[in-house]
N, C-alpha and C. Protein backbone atom coordinates (compact mmCIF):
# COMPACT_ATOMS: atom_id res chain seq x y z
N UNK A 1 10.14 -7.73 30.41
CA UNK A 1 9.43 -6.97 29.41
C UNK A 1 9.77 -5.49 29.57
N UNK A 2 9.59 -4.78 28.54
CA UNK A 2 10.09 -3.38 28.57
C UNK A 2 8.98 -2.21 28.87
N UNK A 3 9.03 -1.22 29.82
CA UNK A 3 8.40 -0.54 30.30
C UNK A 3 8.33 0.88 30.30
N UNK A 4 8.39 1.36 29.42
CA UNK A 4 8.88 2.81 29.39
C UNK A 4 8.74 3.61 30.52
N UNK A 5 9.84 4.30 30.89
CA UNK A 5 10.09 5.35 31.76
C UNK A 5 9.12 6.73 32.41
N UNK A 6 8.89 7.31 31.37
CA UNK A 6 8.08 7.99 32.01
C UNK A 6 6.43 8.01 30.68
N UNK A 7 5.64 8.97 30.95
CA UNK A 7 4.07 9.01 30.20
C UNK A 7 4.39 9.94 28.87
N UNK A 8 3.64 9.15 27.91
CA UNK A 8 3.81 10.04 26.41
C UNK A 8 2.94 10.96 26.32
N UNK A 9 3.47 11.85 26.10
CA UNK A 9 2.47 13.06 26.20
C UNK A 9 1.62 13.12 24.79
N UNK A 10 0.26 13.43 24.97
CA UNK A 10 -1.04 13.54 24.47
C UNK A 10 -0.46 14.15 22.72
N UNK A 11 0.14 15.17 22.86
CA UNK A 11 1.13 15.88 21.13
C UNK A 11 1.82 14.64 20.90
N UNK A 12 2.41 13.99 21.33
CA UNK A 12 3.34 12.92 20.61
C UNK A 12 2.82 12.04 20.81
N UNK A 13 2.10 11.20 21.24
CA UNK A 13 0.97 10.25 20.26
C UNK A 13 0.67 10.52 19.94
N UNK A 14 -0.51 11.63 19.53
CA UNK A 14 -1.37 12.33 18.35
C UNK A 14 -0.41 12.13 17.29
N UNK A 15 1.01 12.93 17.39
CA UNK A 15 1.73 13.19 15.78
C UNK A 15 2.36 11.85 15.57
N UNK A 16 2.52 10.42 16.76
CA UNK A 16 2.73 9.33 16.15
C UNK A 16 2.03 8.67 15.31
N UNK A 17 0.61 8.97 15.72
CA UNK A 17 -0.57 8.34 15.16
C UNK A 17 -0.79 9.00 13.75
N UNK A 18 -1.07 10.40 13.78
CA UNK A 18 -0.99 10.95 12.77
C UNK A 18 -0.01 10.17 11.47
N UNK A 19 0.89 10.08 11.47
CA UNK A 19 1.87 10.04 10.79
C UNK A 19 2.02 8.42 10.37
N UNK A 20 1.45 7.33 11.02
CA UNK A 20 0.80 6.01 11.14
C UNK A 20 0.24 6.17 10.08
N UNK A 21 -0.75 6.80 10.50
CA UNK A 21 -2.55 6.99 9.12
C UNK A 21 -1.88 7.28 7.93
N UNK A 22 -0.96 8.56 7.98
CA UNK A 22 -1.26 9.12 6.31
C UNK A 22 0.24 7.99 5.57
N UNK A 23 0.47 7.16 6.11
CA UNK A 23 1.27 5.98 5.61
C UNK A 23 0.39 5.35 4.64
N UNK A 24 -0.30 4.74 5.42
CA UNK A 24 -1.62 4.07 5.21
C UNK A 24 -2.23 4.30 4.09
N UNK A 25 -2.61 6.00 4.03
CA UNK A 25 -3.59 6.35 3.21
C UNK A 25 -2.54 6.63 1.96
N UNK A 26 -1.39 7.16 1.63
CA UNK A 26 -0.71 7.42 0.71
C UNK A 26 0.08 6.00 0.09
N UNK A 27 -0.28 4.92 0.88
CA UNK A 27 0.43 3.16 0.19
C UNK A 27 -1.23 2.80 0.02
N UNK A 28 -2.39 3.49 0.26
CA UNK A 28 -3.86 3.11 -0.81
C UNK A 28 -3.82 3.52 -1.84
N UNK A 29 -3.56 5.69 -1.94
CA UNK A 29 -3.24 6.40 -3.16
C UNK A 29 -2.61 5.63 -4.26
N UNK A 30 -1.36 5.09 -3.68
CA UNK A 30 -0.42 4.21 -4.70
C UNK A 30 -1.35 3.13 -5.35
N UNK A 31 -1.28 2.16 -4.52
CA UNK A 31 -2.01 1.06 -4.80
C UNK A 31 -3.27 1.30 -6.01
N UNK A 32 -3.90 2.19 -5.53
CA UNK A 32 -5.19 2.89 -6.34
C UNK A 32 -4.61 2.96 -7.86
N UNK A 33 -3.97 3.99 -7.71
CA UNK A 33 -2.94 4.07 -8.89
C UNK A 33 -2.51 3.38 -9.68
N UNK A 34 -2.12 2.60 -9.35
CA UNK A 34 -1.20 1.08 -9.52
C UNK A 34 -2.30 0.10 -10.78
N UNK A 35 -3.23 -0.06 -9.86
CA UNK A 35 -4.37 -0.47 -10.35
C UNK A 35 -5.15 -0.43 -11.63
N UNK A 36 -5.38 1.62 -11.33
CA UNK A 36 -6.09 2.01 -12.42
C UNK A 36 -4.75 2.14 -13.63
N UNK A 37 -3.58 1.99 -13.53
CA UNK A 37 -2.42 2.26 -14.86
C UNK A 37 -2.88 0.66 -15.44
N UNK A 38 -2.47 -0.13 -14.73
CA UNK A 38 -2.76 -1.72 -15.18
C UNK A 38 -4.14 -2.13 -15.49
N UNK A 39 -5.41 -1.57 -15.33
CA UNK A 39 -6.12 -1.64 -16.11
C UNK A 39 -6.34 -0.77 -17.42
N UNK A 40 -5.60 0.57 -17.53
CA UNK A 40 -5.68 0.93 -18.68
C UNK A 40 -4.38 0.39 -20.01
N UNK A 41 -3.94 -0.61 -19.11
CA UNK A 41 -2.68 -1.16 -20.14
C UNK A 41 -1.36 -0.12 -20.01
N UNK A 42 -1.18 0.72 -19.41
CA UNK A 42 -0.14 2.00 -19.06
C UNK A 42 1.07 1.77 -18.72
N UNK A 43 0.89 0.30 -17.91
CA UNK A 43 1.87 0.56 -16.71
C UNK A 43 3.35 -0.04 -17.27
N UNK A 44 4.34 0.74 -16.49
CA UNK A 44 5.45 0.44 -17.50
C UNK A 44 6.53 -0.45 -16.35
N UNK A 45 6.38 0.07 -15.66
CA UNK A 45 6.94 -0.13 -13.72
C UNK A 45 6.29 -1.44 -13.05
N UNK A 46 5.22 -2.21 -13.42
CA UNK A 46 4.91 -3.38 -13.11
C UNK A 46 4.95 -4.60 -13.91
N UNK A 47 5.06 -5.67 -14.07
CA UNK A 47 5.12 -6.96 -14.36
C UNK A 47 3.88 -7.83 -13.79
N UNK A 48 3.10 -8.47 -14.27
CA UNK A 48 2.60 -9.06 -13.73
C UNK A 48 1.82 -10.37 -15.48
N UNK A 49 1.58 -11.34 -14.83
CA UNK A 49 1.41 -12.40 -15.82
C UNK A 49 0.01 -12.35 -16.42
N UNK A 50 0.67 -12.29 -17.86
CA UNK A 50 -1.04 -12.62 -18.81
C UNK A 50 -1.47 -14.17 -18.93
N UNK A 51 -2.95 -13.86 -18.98
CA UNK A 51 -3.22 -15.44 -19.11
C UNK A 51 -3.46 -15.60 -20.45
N UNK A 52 -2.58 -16.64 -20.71
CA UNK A 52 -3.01 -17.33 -22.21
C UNK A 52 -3.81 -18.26 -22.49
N UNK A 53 -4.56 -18.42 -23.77
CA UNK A 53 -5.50 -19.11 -23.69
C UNK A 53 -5.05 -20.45 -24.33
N UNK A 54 -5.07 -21.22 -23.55
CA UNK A 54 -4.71 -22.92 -23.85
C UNK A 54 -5.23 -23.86 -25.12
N UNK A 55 -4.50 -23.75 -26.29
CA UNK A 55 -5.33 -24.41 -27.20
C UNK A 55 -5.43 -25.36 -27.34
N UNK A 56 -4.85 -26.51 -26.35
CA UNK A 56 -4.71 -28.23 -26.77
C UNK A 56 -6.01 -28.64 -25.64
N UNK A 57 -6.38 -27.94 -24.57
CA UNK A 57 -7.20 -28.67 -23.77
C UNK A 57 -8.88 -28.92 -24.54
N UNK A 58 -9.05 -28.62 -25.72
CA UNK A 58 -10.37 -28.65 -25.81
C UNK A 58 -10.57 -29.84 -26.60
């Protein structure tokens, strides 16, 4: 197993971590986004399937 060499200093995990999070939070922004275009009918950049309404099952 692999063991790193020497101790990460306290600034470089912080700015690894840092930089972890605002991934995170800016692929929610999107997502958010994403969301509110496709519920206002907007979106031009996504695909996704309408449901049709089945007229032989009744």
């Amino acid at each position: 197993m692999a063991v790193p060499k020497k101790k990460t200093s306290k600034s470089k995990r912080n700015q690894r971590n840092s930089v972890w999070r605002a991934k995170a939070s800016d692929a929610a922004a999107k997502a958010l986004s994403l969301g509110k275009s496709v519920l206002t009918g907007r979106a031009k950049g996504f695909v996704y399937p309408v449901a049709e309404e089945e007229e032989g099952e009744e």
